[in-house]
PDB file of N, CA and C in Angstrom:
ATOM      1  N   UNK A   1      97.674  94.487 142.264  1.00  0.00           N
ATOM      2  CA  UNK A   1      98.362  93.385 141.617  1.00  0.00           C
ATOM      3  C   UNK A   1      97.502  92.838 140.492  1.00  0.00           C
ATOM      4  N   UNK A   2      97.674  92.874 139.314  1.00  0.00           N
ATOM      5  CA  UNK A   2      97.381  92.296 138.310  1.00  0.00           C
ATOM      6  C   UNK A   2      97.613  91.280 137.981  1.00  0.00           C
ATOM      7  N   UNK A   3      97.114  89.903 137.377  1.00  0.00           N
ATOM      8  CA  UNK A   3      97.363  88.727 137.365  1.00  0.00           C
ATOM      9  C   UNK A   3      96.012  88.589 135.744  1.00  0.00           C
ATOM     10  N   UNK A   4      96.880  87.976 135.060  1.00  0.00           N
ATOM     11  CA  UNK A   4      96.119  87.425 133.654  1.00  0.00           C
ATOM     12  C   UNK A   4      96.053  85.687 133.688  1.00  0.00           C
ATOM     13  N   UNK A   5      94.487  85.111 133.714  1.00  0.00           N
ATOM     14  CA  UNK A   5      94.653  83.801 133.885  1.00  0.00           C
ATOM     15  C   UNK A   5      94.132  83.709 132.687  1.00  0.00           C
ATOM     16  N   UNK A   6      94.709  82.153 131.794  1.00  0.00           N
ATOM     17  CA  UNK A   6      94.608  81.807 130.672  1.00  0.00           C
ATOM     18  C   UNK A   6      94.287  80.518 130.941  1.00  0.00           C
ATOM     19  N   UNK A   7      93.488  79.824 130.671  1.00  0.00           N
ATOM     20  CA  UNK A   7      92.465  77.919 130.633  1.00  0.00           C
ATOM     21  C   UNK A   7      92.805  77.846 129.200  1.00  0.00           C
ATOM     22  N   UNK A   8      93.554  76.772 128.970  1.00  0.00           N
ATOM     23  CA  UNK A   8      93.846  76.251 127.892  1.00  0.00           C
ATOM     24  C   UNK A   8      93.829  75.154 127.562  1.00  0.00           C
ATOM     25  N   UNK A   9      92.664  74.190 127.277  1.00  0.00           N
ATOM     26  CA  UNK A   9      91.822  72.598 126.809  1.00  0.00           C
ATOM     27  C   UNK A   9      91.820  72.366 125.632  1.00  0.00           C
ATOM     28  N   UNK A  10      91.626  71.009 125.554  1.00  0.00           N
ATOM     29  CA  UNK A  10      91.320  70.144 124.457  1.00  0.00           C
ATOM     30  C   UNK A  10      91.538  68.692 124.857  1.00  0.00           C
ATOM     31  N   UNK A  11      91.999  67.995 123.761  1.00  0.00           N
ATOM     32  CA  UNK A  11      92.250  66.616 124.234  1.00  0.00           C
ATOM     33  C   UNK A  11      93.539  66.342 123.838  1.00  0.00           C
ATOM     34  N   UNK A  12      94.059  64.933 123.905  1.00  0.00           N
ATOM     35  CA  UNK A  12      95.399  64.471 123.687  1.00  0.00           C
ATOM     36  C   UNK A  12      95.719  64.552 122.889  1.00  0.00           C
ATOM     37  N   UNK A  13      96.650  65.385 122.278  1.00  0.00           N
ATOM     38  CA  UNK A  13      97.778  65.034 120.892  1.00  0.00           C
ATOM     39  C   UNK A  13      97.681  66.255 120.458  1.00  0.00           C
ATOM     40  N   UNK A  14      96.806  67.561 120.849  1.00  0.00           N
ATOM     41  CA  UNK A  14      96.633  68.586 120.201  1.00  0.00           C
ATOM     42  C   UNK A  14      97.414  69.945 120.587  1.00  0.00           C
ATOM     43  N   UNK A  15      98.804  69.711 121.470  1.00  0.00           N
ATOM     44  CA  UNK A  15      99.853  70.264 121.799  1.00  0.00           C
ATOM     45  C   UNK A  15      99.333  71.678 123.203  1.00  0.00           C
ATOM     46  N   UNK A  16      97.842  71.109 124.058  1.00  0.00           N
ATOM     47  CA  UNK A  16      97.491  71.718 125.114  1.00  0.00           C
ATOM     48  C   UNK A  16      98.814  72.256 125.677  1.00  0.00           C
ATOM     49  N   UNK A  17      99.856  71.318 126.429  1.00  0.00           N
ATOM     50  CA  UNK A  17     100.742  71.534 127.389  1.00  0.00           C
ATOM     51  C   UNK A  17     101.654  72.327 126.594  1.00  0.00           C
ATOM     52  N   UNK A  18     102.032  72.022 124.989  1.00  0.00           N
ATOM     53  CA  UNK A  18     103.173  72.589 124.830  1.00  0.00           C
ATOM     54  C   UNK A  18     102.882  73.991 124.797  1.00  0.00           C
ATOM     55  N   UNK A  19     101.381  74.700 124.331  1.00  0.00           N
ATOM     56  CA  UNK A  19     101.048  75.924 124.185  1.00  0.00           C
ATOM     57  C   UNK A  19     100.886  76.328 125.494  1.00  0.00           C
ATOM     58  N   UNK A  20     100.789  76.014 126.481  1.00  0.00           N
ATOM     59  CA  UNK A  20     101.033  76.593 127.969  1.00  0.00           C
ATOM     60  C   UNK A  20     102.070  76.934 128.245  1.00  0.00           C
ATOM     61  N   UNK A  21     103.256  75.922 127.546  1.00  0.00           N
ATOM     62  CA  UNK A  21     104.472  75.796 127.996  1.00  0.00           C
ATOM     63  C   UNK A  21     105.114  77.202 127.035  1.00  0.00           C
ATOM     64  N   UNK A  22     104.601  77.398 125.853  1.00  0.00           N
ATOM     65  CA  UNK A  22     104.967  78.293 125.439  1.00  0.00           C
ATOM     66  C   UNK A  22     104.863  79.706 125.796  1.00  0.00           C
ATOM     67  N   UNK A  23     103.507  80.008 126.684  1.00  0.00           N
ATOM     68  CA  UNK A  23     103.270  80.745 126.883  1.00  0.00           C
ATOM     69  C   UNK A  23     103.566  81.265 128.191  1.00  0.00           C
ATOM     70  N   UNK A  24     103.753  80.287 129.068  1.00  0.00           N
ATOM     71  CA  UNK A  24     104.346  80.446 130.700  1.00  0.00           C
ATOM     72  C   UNK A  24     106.494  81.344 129.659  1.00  0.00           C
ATOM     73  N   UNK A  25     106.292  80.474 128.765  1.00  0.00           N
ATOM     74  CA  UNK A  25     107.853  81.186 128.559  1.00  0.00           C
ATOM     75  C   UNK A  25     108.078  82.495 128.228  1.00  0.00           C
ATOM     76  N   UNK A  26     106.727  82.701 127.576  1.00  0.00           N
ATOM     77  CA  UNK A  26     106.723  84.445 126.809  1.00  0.00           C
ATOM     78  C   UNK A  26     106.386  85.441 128.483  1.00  0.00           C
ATOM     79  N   UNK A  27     105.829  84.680 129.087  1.00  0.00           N
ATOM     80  CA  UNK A  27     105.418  85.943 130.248  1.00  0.00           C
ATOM     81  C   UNK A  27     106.401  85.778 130.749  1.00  0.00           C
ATOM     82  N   UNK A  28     107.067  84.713 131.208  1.00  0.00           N
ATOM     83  CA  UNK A  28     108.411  84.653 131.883  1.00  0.00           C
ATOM     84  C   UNK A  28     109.816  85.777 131.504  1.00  0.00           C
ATOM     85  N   UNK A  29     110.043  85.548 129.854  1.00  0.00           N
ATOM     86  CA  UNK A  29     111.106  86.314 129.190  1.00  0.00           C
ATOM     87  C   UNK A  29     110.562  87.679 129.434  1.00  0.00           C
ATOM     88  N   UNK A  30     108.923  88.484 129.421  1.00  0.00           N
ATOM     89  CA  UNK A  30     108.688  89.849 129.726  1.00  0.00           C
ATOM     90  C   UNK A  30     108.484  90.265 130.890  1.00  0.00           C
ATOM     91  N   UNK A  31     109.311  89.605 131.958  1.00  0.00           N
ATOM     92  CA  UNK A  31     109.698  89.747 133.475  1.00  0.00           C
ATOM     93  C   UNK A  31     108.302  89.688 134.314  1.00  0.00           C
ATOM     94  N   UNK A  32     106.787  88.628 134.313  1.00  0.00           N
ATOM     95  CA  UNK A  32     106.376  88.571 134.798  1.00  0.00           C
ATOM     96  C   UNK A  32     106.765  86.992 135.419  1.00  0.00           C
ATOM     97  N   UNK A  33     105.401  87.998 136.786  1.00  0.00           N
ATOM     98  CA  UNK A  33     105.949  86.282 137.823  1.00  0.00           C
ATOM     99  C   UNK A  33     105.028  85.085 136.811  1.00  0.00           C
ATOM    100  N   UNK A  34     105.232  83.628 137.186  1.00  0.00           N
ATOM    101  CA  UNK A  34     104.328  83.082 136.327  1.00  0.00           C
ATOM    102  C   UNK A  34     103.674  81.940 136.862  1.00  0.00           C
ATOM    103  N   UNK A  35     102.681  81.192 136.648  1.00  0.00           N
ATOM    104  CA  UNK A  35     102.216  79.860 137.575  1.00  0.00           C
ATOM    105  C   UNK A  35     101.836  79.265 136.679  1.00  0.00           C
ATOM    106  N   UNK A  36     102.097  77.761 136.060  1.00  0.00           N
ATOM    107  CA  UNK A  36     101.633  77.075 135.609  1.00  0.00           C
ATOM    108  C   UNK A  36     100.751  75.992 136.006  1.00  0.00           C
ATOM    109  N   UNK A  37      99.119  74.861 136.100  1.00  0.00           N
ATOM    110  CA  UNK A  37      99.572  73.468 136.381  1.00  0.00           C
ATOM    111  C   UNK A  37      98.469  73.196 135.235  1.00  0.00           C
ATOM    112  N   UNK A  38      98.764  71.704 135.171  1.00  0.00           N
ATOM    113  CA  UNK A  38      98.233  71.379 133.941  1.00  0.00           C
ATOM    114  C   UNK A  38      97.547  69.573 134.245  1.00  0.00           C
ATOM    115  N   UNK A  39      96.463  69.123 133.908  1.00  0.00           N
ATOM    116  CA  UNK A  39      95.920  68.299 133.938  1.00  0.00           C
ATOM    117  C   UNK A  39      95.843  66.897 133.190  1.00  0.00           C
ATOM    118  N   UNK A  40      96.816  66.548 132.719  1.00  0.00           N
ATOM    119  CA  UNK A  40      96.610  65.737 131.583  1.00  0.00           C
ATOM    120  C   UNK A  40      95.289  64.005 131.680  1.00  0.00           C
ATOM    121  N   UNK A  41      94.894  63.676 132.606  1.00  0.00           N
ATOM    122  CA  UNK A  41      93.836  62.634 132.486  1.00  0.00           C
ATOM    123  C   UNK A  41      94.295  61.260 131.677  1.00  0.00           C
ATOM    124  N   UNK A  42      93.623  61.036 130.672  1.00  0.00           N
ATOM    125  CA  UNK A  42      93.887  59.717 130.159  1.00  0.00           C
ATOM    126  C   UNK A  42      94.082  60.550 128.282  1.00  0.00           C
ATOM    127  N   UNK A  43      95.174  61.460 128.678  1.00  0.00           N
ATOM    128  CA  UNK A  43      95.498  62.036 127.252  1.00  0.00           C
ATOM    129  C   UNK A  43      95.910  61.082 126.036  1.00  0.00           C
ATOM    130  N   UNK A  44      96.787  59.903 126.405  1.00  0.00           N
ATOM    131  CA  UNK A  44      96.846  59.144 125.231  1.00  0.00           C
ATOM    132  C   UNK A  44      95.933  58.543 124.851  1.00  0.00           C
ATOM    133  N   UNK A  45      94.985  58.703 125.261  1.00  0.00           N
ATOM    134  CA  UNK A  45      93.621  58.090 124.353  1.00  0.00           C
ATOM    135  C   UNK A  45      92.442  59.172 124.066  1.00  0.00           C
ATOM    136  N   UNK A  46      93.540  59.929 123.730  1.00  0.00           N
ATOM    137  CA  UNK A  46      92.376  61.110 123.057  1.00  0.00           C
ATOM    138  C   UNK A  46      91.640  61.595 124.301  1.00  0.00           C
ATOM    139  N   UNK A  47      91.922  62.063 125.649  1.00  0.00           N
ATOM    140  CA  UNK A  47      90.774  62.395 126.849  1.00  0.00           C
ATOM    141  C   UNK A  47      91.202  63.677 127.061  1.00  0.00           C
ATOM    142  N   UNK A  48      90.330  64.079 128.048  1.00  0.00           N
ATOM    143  CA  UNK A  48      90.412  65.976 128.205  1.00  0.00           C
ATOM    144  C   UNK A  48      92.168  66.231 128.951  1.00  0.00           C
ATOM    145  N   UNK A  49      92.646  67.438 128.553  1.00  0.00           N
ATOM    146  CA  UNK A  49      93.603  67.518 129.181  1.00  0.00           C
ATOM    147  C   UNK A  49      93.498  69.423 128.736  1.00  0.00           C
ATOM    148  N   UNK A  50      93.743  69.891 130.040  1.00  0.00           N
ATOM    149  CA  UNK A  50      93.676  71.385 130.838  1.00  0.00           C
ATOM    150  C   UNK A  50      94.474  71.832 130.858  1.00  0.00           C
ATOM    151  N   UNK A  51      94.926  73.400 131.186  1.00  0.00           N
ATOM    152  CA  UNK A  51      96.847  73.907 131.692  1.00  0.00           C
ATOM    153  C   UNK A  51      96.071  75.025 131.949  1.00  0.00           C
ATOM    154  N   UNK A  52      96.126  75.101 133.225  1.00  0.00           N
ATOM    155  CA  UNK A  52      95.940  76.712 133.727  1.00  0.00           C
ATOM    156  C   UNK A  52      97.543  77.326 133.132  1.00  0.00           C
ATOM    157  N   UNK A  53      97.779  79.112 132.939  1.00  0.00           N
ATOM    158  CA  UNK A  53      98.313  79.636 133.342  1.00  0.00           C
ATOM    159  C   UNK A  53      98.294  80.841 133.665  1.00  0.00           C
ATOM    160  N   UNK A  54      98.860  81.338 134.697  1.00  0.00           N
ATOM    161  CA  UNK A  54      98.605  82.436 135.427  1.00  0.00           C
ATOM    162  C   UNK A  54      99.615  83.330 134.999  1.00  0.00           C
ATOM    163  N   UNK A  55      99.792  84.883 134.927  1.00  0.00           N
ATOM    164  CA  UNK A  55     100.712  85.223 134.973  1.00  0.00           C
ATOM    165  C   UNK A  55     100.878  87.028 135.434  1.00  0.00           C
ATOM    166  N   UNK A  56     102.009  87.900 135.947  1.00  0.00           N
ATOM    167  CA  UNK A  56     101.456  89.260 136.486  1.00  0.00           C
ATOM    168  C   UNK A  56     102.613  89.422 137.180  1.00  0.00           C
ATOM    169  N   UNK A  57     102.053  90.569 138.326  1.00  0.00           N
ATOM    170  CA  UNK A  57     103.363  91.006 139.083  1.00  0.00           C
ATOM    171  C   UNK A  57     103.575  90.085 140.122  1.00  0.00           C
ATOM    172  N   UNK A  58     102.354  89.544 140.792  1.00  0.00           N
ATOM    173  CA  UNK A  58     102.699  88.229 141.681  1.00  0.00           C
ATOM    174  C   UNK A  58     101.676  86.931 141.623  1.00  0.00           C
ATOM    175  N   UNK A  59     101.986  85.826 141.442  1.00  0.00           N
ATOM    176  CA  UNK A  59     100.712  85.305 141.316  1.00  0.00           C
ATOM    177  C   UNK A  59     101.199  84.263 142.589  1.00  0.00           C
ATOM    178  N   UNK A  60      99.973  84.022 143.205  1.00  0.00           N
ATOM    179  CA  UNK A  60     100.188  82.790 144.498  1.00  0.00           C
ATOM    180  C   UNK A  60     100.120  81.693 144.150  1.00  0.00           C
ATOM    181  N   UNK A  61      98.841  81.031 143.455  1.00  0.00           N
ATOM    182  CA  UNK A  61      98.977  79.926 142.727  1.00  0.00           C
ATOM    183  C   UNK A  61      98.776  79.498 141.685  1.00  0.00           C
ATOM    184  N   UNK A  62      98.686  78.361 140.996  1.00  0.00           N
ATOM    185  CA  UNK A  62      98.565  77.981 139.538  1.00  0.00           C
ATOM    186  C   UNK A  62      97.503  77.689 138.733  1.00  0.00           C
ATOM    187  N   UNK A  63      96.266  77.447 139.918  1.00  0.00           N
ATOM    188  CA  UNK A  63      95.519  77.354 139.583  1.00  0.00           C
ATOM    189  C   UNK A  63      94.265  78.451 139.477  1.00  0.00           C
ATOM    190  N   UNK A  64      93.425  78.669 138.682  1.00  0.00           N
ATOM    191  CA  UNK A  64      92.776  79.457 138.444  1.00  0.00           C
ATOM    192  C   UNK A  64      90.943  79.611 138.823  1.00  0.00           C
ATOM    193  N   UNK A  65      90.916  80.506 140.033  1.00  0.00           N
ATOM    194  CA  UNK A  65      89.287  80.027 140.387  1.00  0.00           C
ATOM    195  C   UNK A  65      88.217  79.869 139.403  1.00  0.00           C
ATOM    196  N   UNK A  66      87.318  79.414 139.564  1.00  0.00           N
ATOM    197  CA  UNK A  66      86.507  79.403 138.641  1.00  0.00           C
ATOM    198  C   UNK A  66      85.906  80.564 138.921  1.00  0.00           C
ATOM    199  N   UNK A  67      85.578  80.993 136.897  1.00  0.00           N
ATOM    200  CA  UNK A  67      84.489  82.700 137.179  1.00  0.00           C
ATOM    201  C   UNK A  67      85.552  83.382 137.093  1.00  0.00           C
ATOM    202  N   UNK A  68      87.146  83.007 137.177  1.00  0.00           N
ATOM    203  CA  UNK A  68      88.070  84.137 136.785  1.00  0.00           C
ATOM    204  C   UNK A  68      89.382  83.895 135.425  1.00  0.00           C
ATOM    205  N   UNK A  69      88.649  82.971 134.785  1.00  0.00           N
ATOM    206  CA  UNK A  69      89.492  83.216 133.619  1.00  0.00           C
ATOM    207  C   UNK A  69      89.279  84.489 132.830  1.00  0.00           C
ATOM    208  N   UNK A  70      90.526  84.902 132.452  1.00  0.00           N
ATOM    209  CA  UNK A  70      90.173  86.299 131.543  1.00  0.00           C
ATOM    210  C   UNK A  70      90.365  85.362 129.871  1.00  0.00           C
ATOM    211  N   UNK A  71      90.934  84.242 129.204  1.00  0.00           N
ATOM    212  CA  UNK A  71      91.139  83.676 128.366  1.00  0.00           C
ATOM    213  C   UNK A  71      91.288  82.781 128.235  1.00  0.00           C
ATOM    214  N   UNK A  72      90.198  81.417 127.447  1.00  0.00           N
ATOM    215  CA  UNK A  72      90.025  80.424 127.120  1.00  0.00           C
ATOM    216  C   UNK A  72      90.229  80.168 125.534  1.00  0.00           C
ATOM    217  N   UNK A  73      91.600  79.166 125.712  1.00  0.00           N
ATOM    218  CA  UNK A  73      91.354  78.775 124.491  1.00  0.00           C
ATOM    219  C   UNK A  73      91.191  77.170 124.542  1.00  0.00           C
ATOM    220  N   UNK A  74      90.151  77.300 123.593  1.00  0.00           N
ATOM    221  CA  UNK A  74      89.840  75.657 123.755  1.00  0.00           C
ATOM    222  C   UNK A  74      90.104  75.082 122.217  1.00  0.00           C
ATOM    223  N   UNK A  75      91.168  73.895 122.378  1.00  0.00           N
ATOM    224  CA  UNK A  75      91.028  73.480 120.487  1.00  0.00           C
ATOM    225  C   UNK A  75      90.729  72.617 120.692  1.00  0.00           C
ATOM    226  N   UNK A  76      89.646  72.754 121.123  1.00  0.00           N
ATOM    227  CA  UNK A  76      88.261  71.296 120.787  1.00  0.00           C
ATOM    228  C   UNK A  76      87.007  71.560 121.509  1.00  0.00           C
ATOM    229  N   UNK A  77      85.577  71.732 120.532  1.00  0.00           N
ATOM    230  CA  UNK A  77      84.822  72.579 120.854  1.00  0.00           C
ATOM    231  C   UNK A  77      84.219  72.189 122.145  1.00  0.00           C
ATOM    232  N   UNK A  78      83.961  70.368 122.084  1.00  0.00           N
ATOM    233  CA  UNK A  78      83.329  70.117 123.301  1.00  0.00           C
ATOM    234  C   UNK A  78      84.200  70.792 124.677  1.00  0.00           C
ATOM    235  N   UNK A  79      85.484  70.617 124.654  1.00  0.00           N
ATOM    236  CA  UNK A  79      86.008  71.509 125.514  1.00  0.00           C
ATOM    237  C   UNK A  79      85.922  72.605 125.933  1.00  0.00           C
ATOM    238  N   UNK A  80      85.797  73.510 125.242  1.00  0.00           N
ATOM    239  CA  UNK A  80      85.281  75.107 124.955  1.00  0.00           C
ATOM    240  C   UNK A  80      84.096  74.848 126.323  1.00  0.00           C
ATOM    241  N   UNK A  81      83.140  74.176 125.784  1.00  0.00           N
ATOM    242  CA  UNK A  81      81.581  73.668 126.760  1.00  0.00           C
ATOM    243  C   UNK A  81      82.128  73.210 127.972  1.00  0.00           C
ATOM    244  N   UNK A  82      82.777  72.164 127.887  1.00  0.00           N
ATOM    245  CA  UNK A  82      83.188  71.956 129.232  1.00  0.00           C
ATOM    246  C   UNK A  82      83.935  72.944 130.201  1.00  0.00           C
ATOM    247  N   UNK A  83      84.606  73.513 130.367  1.00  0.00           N
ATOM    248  CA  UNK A  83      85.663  74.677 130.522  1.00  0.00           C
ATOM    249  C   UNK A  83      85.002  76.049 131.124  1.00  0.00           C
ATOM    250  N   UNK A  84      83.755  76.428 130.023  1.00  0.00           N
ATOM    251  CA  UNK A  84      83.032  77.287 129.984  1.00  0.00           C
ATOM    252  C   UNK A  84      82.755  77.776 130.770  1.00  0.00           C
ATOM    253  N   UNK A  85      82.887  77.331 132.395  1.00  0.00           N
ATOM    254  CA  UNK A  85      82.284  78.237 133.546  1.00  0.00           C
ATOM    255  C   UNK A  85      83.651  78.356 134.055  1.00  0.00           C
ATOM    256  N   UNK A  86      84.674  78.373 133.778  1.00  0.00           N
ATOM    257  CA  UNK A  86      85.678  78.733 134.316  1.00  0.00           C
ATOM    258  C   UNK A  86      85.590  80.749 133.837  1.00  0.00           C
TER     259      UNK A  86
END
């Protein structure tokens, strides 16, 4: 079973959730299973906010262990740092 996990950070206003959201849709439409969850914190004031997503032939949950992201995108560098041991 193959499963692709994607950590996707930054802070508030910089469209974290919607690019998860976009992307839980693209694996979805190419018939994989998919898991999203997403962290938002104190996002309207500019604070960290996270979105695991998982995606493959089966995935159990949404969240992603640490040490097994295969892709981080971070649009905001301190994030990138923070994130980093995922």
């Amino acid at each position: 079973m193959s499963v692709t996990n994607v950590l996707i950070a930054g802070v508030g206003g910089q469209g974290v959730i919607l690019s998860s959201e976009i992307l839980a849709l693209a694996a979805l439409a190419h018939g994989r299973d998919v898991k999203q969850g997403e962290f938002h914190g104190v996002a309207q004031r500019g604070g960290a906010v996270f979105s695991h997503v998982r995606f493959g032939d089966q995935v159990q949950s949404p969240m992603t262990p640490r040490g097994e992201v295969d892709f981080l995108l971070a649009l905001e560098r301190l994030e990138a740092l923070r994130y980093g041991h995922f």
